[in-house]
PDB file of N, CA and C in Angstrom:
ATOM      1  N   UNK A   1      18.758   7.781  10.617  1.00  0.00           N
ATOM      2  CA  UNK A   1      17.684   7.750   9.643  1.00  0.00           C
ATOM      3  C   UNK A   1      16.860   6.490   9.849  1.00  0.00           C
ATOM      4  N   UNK A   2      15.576   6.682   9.887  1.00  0.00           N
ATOM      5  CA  UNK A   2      14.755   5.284   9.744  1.00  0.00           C
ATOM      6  C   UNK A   2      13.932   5.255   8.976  1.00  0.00           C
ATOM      7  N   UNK A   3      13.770   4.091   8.039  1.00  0.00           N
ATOM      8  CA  UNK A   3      13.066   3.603   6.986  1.00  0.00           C
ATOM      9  C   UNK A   3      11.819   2.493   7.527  1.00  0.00           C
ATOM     10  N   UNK A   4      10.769   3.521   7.063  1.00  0.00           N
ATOM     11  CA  UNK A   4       9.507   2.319   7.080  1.00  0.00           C
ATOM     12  C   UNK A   4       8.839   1.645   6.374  1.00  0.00           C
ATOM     13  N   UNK A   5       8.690   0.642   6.228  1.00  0.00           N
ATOM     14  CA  UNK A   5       7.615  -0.074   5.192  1.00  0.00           C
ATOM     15  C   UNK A   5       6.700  -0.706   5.920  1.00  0.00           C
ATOM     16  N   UNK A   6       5.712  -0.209   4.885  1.00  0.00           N
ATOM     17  CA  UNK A   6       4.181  -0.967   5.280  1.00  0.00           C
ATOM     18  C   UNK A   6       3.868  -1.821   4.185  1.00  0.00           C
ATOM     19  N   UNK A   7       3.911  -2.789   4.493  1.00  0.00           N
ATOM     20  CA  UNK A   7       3.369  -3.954   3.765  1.00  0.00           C
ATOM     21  C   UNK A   7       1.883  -4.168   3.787  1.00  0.00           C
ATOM     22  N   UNK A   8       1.304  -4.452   2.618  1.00  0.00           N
ATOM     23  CA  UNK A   8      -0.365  -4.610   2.639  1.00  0.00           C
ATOM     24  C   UNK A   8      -0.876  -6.150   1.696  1.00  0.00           C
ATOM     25  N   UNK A   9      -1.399  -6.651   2.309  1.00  0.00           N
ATOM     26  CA  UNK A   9      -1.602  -7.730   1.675  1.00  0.00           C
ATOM     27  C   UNK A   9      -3.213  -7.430   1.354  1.00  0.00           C
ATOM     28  N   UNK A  10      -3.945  -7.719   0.247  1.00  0.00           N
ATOM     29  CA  UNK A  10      -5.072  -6.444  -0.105  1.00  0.00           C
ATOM     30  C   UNK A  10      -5.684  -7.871  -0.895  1.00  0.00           C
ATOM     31  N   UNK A  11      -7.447  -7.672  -0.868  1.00  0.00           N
ATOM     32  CA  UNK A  11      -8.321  -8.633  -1.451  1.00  0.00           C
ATOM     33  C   UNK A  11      -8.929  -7.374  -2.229  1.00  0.00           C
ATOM     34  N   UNK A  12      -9.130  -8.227  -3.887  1.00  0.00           N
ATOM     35  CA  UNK A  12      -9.872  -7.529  -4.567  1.00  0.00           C
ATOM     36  C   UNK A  12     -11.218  -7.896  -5.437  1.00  0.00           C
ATOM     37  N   UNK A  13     -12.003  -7.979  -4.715  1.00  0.00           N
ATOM     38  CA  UNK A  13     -13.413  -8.927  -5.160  1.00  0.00           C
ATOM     39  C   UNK A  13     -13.749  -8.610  -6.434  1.00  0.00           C
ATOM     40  N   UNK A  14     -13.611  -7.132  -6.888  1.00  0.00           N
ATOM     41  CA  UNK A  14     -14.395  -6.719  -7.802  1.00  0.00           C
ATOM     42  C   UNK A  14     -13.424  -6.625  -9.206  1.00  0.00           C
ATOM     43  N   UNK A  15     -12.230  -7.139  -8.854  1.00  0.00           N
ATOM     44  CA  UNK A  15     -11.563  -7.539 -10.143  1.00  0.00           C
ATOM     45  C   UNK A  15     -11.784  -8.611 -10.950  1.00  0.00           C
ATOM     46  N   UNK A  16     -11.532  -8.599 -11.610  1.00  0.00           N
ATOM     47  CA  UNK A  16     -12.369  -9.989 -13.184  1.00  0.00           C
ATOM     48  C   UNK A  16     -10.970  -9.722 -13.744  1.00  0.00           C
ATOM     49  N   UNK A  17     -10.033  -9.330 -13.986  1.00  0.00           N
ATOM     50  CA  UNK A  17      -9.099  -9.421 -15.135  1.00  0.00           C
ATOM     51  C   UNK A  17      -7.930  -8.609 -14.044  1.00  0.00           C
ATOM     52  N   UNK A  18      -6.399  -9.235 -14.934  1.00  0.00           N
ATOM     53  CA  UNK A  18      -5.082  -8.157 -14.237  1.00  0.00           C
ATOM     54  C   UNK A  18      -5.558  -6.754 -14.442  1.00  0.00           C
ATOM     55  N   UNK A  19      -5.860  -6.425 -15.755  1.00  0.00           N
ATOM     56  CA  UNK A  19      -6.149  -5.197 -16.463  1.00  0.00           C
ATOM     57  C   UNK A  19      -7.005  -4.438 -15.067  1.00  0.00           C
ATOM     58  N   UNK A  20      -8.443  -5.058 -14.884  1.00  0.00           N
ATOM     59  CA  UNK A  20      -8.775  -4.451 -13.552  1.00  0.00           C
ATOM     60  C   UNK A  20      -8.067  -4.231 -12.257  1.00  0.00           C
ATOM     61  N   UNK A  21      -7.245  -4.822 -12.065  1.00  0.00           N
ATOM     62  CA  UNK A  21      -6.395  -5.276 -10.552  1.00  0.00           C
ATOM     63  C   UNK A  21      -5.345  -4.029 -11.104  1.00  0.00           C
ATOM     64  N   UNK A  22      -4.962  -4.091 -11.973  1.00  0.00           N
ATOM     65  CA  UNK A  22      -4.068  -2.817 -12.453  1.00  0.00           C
ATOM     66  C   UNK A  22      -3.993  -1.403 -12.629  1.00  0.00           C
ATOM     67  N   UNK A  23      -5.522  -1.274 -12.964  1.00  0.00           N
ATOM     68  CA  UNK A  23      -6.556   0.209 -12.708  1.00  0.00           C
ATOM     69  C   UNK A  23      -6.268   0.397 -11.035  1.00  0.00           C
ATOM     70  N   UNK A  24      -6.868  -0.451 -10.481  1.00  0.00           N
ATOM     71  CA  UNK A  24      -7.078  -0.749  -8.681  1.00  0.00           C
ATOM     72  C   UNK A  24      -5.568   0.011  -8.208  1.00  0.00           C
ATOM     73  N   UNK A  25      -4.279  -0.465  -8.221  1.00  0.00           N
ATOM     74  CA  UNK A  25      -3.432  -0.265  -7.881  1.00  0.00           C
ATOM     75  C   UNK A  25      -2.763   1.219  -8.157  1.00  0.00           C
ATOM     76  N   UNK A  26      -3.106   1.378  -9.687  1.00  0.00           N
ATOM     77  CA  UNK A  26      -2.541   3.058 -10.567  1.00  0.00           C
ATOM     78  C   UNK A  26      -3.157   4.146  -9.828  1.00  0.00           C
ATOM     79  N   UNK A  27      -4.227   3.587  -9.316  1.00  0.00           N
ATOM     80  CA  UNK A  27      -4.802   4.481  -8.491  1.00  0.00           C
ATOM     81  C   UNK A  27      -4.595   4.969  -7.511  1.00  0.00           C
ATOM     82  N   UNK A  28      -4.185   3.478  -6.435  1.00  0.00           N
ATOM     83  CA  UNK A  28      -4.234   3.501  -5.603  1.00  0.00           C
ATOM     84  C   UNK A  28      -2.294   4.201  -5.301  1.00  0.00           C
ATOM     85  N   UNK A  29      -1.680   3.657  -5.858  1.00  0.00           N
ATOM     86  CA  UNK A  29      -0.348   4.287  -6.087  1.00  0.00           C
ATOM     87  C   UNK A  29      -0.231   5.524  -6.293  1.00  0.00           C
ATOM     88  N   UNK A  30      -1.150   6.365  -7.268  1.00  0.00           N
ATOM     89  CA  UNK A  30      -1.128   7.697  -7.746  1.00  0.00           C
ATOM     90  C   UNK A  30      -1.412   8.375  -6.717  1.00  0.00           C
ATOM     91  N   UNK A  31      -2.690   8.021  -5.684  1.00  0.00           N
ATOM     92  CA  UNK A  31      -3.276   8.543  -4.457  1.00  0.00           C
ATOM     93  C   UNK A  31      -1.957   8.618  -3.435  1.00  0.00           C
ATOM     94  N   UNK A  32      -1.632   7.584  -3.187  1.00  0.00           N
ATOM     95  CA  UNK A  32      -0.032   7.631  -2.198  1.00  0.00           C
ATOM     96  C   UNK A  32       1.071   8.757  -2.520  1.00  0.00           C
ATOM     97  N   UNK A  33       1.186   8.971  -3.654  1.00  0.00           N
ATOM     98  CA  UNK A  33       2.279   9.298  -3.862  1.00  0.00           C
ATOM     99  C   UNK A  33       2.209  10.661  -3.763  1.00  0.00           C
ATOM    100  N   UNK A  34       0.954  10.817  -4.151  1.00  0.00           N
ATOM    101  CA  UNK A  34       0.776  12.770  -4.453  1.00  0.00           C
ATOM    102  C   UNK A  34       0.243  13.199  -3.079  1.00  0.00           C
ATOM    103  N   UNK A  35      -0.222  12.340  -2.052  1.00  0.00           N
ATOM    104  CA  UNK A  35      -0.531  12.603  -0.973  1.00  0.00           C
ATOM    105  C   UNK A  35       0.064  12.496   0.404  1.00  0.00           C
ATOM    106  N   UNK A  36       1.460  11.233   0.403  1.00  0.00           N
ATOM    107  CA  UNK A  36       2.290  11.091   1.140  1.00  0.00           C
ATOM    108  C   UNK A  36       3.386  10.871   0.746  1.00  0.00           C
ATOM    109  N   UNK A  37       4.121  11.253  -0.580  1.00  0.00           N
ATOM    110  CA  UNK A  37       5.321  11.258  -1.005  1.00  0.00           C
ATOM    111  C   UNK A  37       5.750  10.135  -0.446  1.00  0.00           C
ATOM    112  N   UNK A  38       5.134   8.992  -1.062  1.00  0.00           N
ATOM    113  CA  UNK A  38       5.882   7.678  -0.524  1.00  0.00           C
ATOM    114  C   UNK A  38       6.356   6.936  -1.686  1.00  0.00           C
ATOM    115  N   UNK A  39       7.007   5.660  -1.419  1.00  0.00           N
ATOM    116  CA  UNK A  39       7.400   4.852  -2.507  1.00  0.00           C
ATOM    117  C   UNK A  39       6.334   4.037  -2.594  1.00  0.00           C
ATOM    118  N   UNK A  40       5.855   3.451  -3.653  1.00  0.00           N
ATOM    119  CA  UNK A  40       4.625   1.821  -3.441  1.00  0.00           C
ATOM    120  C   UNK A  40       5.499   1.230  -4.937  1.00  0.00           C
ATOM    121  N   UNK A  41       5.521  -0.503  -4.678  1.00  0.00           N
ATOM    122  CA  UNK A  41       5.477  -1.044  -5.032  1.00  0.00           C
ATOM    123  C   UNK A  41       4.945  -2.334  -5.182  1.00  0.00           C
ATOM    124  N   UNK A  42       3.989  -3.086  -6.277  1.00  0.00           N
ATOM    125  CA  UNK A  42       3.529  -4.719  -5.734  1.00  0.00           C
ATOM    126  C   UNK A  42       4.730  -5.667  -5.562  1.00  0.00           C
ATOM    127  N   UNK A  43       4.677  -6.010  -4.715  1.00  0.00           N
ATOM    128  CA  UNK A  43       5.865  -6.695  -3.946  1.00  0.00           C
ATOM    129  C   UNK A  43       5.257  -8.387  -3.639  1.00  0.00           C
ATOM    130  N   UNK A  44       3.891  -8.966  -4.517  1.00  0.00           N
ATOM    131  CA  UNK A  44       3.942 -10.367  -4.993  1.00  0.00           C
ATOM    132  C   UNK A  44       2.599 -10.277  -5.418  1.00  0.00           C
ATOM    133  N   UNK A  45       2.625 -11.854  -6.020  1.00  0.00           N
ATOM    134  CA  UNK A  45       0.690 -11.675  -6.351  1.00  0.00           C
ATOM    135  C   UNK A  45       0.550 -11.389  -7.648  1.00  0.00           C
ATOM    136  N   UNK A  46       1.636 -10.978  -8.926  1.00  0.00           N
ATOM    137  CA  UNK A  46       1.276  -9.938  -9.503  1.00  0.00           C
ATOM    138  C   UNK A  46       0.650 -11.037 -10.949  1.00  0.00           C
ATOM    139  N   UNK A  47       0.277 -12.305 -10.750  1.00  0.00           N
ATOM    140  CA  UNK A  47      -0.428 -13.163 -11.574  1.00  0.00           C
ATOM    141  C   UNK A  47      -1.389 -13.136 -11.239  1.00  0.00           C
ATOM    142  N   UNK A  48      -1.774 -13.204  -9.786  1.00  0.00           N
ATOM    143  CA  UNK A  48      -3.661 -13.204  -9.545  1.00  0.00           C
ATOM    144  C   UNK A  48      -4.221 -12.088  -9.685  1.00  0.00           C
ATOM    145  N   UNK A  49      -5.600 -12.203 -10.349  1.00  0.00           N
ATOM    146  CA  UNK A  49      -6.171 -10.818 -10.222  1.00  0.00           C
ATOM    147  C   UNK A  49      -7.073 -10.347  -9.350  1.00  0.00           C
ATOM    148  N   UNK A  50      -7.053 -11.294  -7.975  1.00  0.00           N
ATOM    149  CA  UNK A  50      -8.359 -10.706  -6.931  1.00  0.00           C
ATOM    150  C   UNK A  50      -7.004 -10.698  -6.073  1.00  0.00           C
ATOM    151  N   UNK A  51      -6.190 -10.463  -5.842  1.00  0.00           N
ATOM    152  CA  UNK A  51      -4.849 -10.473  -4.862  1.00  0.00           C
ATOM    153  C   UNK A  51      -4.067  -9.723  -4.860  1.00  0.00           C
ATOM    154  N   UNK A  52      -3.336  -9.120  -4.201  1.00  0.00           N
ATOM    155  CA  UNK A  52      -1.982  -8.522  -4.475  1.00  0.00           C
ATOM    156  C   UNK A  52      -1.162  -7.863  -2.663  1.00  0.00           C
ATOM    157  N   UNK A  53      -0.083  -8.086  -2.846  1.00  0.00           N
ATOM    158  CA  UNK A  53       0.509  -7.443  -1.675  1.00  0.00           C
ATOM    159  C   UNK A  53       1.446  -6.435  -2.021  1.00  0.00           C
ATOM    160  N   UNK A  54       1.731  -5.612  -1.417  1.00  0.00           N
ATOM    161  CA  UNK A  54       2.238  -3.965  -1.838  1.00  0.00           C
ATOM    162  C   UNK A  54       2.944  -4.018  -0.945  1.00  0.00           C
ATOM    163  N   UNK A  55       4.052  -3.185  -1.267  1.00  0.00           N
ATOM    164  CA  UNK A  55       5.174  -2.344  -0.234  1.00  0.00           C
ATOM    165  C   UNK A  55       5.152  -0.255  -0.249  1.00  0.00           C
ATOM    166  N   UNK A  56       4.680  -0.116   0.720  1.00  0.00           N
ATOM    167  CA  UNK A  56       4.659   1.461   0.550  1.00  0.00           C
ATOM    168  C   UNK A  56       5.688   2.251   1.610  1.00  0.00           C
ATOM    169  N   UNK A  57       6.926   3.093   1.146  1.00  0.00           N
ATOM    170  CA  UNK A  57       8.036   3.072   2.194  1.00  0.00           C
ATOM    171  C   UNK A  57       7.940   4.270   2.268  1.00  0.00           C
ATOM    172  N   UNK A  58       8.692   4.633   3.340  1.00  0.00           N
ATOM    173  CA  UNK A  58       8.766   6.187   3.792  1.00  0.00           C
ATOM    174  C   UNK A  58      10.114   6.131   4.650  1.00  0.00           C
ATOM    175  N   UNK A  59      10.423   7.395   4.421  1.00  0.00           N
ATOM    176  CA  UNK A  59      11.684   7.823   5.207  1.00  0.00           C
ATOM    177  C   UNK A  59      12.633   8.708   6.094  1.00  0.00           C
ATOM    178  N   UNK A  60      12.423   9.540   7.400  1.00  0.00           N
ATOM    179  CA  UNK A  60      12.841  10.401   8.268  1.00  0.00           C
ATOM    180  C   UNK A  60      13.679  10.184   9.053  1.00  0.00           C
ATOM    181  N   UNK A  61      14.355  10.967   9.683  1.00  0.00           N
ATOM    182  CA  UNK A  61      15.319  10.925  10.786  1.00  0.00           C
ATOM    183  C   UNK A  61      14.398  10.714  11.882  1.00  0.00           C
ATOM    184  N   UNK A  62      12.866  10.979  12.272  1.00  0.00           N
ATOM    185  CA  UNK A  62      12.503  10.304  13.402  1.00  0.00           C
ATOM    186  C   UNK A  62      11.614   9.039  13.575  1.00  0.00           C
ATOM    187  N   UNK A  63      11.814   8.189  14.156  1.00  0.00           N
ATOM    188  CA  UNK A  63      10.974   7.184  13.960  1.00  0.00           C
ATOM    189  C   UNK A  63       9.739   7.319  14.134  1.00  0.00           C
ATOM    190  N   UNK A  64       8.754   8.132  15.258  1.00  0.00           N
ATOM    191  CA  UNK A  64       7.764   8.794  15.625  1.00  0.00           C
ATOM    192  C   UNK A  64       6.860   9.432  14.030  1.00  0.00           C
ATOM    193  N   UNK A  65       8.133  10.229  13.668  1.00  0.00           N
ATOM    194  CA  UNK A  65       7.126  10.565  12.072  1.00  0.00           C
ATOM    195  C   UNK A  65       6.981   9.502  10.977  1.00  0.00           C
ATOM    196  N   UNK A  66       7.782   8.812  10.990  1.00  0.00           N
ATOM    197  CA  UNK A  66       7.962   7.690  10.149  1.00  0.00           C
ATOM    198  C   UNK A  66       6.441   6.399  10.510  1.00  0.00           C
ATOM    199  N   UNK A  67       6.150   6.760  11.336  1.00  0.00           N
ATOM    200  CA  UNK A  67       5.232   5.698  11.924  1.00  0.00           C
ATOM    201  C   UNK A  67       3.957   6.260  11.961  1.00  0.00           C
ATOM    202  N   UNK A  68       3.941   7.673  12.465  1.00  0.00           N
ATOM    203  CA  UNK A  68       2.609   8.446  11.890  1.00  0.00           C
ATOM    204  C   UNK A  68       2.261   8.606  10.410  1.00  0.00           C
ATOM    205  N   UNK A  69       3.245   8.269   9.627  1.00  0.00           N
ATOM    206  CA  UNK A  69       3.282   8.541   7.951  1.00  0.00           C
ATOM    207  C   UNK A  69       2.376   6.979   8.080  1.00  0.00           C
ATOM    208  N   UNK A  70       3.081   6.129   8.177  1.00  0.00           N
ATOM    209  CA  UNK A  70       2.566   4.909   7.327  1.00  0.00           C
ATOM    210  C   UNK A  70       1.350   4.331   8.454  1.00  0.00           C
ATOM    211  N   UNK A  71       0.865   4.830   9.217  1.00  0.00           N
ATOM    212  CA  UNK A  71      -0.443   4.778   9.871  1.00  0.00           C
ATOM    213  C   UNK A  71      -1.479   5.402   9.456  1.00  0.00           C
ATOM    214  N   UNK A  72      -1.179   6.829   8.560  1.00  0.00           N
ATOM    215  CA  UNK A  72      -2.225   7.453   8.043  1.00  0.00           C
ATOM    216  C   UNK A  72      -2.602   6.819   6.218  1.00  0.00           C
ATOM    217  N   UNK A  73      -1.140   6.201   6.149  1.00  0.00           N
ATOM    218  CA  UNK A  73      -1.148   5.756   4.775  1.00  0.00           C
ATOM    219  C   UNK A  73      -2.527   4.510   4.954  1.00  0.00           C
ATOM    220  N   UNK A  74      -1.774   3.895   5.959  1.00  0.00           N
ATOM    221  CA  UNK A  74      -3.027   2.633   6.156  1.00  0.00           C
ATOM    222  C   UNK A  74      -4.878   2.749   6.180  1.00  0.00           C
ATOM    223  N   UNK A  75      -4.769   3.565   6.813  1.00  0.00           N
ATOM    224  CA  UNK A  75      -6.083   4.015   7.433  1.00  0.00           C
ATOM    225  C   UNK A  75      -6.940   4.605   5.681  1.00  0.00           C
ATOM    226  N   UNK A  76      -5.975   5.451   5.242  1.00  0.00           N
ATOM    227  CA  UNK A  76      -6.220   5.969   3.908  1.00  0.00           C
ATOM    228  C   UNK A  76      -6.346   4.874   2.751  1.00  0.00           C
ATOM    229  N   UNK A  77      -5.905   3.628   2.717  1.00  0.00           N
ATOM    230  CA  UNK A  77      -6.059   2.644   1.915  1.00  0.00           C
ATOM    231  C   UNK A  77      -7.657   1.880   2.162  1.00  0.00           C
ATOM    232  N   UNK A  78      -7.513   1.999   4.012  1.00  0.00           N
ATOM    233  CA  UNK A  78      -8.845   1.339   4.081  1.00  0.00           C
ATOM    234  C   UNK A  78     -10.091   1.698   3.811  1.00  0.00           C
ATOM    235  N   UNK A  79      -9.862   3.315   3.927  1.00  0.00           N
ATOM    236  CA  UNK A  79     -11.115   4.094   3.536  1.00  0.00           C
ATOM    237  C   UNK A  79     -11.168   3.834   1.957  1.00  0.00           C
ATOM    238  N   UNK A  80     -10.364   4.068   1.195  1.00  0.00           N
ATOM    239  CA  UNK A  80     -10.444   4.252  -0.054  1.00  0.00           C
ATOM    240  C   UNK A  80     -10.781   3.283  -1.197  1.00  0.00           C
ATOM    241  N   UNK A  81     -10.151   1.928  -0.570  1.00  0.00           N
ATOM    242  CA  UNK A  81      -9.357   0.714  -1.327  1.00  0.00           C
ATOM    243  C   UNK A  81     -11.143  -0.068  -1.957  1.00  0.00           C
ATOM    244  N   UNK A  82     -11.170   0.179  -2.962  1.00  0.00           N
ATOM    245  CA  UNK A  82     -12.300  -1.174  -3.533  1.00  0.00           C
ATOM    246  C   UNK A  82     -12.021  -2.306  -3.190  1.00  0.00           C
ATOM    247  N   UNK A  83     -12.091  -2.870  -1.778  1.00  0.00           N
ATOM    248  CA  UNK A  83     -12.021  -4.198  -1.684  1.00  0.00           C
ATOM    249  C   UNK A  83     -11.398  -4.458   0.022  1.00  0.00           C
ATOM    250  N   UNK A  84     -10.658  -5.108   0.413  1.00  0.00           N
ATOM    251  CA  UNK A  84     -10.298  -5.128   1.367  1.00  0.00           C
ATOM    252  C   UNK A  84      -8.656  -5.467   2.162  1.00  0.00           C
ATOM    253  N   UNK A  85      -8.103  -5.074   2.775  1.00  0.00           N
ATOM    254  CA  UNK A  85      -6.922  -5.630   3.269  1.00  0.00           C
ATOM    255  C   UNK A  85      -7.228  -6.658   4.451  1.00  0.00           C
ATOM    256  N   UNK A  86      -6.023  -7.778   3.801  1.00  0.00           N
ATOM    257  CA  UNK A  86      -6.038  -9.114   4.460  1.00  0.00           C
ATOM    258  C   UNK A  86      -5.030  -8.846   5.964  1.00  0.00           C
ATOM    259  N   UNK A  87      -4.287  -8.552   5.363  1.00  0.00           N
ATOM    260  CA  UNK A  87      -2.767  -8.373   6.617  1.00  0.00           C
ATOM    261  C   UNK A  87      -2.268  -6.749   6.361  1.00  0.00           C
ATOM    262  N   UNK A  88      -1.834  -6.674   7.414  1.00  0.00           N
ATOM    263  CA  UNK A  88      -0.763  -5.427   7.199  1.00  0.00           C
ATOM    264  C   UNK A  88       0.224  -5.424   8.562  1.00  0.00           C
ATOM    265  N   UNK A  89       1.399  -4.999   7.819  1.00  0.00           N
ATOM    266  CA  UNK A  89       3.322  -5.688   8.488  1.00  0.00           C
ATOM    267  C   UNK A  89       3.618  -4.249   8.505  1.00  0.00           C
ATOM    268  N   UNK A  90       4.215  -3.488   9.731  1.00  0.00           N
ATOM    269  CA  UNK A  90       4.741  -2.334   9.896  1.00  0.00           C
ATOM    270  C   UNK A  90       6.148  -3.201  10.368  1.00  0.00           C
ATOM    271  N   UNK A  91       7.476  -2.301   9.195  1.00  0.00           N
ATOM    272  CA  UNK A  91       9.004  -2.960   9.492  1.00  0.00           C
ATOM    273  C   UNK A  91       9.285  -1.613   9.687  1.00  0.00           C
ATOM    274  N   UNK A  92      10.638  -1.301  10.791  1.00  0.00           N
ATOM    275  CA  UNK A  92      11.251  -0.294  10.725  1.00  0.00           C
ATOM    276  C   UNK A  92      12.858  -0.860  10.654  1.00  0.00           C
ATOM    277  N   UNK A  93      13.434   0.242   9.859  1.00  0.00           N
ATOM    278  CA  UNK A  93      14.930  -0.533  10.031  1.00  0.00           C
ATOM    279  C   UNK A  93      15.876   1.392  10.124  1.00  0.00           C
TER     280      UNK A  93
END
């Protein structure tokens, strides 16, 4: 079995308040989940409100699908995301 996480370290210009940065994420979480049955969690950041870094995991017996999952996840954040990603960490274990 291999487990992937994609880590996203994400800029959010157009937030003014957590409350906004929190909309940003429900969203952006709700979109993941119903679309790639993945896990997301904010995984630091969760005091600033133009910041945040996320963990979004996935899980198969092949590593090949596991890596096409969280490549389309990425690509899908960038199109979507109000704002921008700083870094992004592909772990397989």
């Amino acid at each position: 079995m291999v487990i992937g996480l994609l880590a996203l370290e994400i800029f959010l210009p157009y937030s003014q308040s957590l409350k906004d940065k929190r909309k940003v994420l429900n969203t952006l979480r709700g979109r993941i989940q119903s679309r790639f049955n993945a896990a997301f969690a904010e995984l630091d950041y969760q005091d600033k409100w133009q910041r945040s870094r996320i963990g979004i995991v996935t899980l198969n017996s092949q590593k090949g699908f596991v890596d096409q999952v969280l490549q389309k996840i990425c690509r899908d954040v960038e199109e979507n995301l109000d704002g921008e990603i700083i870094l992004s960490e592909f772990h397989y274990y």
